[in-house]
C-alpha atoms as a PDB file:
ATOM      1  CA  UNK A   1      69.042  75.401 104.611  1.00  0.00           C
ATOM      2  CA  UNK A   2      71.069  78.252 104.050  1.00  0.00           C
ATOM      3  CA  UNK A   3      74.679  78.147 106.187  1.00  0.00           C
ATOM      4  CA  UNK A   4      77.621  80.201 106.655  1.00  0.00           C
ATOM      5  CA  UNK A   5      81.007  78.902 107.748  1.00  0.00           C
ATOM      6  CA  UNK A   6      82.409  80.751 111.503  1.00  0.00           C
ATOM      7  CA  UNK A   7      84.686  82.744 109.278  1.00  0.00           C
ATOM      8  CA  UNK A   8      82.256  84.023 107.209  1.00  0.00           C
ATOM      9  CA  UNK A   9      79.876  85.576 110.029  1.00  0.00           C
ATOM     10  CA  UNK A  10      83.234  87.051 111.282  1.00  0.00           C
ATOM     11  CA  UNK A  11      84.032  88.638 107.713  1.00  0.00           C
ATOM     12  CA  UNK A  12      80.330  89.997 107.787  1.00  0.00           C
ATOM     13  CA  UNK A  13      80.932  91.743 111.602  1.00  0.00           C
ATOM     14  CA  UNK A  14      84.446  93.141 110.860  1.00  0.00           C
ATOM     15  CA  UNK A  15      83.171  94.730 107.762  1.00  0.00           C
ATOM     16  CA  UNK A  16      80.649  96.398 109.544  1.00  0.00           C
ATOM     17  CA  UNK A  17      78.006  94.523 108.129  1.00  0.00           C
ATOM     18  CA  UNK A  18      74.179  94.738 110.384  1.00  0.00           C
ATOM     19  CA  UNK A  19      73.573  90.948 111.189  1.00  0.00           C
ATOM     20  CA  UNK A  20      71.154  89.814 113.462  1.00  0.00           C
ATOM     21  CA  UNK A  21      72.889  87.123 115.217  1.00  0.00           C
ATOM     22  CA  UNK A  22      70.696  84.466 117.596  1.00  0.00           C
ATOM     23  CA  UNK A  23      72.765  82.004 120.240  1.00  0.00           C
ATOM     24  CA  UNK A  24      70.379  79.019 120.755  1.00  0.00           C
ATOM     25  CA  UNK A  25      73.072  78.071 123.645  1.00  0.00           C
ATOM     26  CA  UNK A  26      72.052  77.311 127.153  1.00  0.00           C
ATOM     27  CA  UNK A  27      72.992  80.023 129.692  1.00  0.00           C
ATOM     28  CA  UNK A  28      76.542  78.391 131.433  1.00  0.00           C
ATOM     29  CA  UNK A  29      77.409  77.865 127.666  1.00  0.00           C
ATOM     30  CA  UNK A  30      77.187  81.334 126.613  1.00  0.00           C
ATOM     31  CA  UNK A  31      78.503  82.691 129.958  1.00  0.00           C
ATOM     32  CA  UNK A  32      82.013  81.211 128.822  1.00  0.00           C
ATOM     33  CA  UNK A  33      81.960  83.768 125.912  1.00  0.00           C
ATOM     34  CA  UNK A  34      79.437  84.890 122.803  1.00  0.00           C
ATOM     35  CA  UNK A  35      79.946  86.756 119.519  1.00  0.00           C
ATOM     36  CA  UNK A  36      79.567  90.566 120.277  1.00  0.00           C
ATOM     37  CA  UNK A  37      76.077  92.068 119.350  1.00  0.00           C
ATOM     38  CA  UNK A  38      74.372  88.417 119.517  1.00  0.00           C
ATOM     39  CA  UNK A  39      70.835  87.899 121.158  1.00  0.00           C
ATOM     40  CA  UNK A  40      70.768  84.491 123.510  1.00  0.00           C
ATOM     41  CA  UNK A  41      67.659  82.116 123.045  1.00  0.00           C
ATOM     42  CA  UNK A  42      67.839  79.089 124.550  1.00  0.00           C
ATOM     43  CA  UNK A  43      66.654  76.176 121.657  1.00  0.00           C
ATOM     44  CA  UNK A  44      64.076  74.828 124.389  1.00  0.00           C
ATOM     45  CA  UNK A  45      62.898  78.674 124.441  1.00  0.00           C
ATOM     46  CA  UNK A  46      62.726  79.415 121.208  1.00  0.00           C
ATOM     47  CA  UNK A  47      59.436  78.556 120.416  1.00  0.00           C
ATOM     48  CA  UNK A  48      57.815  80.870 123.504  1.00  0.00           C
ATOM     49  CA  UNK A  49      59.899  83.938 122.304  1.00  0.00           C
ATOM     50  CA  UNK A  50      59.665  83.358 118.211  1.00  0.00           C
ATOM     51  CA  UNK A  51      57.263  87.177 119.070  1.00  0.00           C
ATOM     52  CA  UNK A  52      60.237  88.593 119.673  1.00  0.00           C
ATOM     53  CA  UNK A  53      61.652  88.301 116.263  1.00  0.00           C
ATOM     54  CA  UNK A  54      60.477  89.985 112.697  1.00  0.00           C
ATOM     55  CA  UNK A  55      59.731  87.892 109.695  1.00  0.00           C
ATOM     56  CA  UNK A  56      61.530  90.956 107.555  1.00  0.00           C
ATOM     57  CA  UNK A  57      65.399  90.376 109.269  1.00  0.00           C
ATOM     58  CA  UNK A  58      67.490  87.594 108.251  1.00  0.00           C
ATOM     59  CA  UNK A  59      69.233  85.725 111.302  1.00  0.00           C
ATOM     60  CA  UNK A  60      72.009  83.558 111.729  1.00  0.00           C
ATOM     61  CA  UNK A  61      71.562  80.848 114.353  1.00  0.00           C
ATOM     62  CA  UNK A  62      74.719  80.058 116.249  1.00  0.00           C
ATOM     63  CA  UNK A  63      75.222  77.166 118.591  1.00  0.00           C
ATOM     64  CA  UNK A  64      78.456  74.992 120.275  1.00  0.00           C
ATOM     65  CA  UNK A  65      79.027  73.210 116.781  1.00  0.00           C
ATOM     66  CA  UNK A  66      76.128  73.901 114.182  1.00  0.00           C
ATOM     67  CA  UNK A  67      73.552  70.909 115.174  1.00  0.00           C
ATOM     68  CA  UNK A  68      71.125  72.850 117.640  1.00  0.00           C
ATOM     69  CA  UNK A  69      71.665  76.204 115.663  1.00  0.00           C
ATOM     70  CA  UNK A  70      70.208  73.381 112.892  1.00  0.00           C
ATOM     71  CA  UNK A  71      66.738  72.843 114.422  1.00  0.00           C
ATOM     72  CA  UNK A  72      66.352  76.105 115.390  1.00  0.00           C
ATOM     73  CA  UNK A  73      66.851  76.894 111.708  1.00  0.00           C
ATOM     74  CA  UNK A  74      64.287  74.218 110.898  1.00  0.00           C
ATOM     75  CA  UNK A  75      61.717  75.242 113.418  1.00  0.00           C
ATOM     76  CA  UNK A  76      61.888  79.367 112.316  1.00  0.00           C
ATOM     77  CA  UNK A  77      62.062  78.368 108.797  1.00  0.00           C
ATOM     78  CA  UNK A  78      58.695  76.176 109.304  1.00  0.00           C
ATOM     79  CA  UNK A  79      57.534  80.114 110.566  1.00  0.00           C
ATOM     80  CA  UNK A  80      58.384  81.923 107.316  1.00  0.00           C
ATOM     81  CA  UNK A  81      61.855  83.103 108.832  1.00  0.00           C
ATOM     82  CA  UNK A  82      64.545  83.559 106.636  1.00  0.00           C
ATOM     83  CA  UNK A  83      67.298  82.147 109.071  1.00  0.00           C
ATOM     84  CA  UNK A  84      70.897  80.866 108.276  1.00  0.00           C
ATOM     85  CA  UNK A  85      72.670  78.180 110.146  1.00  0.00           C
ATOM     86  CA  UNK A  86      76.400  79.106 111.117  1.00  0.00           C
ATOM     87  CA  UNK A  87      78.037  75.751 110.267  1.00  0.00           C
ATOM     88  CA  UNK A  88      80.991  74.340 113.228  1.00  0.00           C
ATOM     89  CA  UNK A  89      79.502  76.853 115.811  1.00  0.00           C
ATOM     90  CA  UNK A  90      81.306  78.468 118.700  1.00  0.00           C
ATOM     91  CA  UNK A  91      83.837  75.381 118.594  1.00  0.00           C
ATOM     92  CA  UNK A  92      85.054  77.385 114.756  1.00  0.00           C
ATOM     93  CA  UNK A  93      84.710  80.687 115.954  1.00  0.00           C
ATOM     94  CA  UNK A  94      87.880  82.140 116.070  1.00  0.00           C
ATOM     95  CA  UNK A  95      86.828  86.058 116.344  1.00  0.00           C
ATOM     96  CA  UNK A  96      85.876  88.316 119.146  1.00  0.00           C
ATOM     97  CA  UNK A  97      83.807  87.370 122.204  1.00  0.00           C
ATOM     98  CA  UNK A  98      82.235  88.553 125.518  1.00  0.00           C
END
């Protein structure tokens, strides 16, 4: 499994880079504050709203510290999705939220 460390995803963003960012958080989680730009899918909905995403983009998968982001790495990759897991989640983000 591909991963990225919090401060890489935040080099990516402040160089202006277009990254498709997914927040497998549950709602009161991401209420208290997401990365800028990032799309929210609950893990449990994942699977009912995998339509919604295209084989061609590359996502990273962001969650509190890096172990749901993991599955829901697991379960797109099992779909032909090239995903990335952002290693230490939200608890090593340090950049900007809202």
């Amino acid at each position: 499994m591909k991963q990225f460390t919090a401060k890489e995803v935040e080099k990516l963003l402040t160089q202006g880079q277009n990254v498709n960012i997914i927040d497998v958080r549950e709602v009161e989680e991401v209420e208290a504050g997401k990365i800028p730009g990032a799309i929210h899918i609950p893990l449990g909905l994942l699977e009912f709203r995998i339509n919604e995403l295209d084989k061609s983009k590359e996502y990273i998968m962001v969650c509190r510290s890096g172990g749901r982001s993991g599955r829901a790495c697991q379960f797109l990759d099992s779909y032909g999705f090239n995903v990335i897991n952002m290693t230490g989640g939200m608890l090593d983000w340090e950049g900007e939220t809202n």
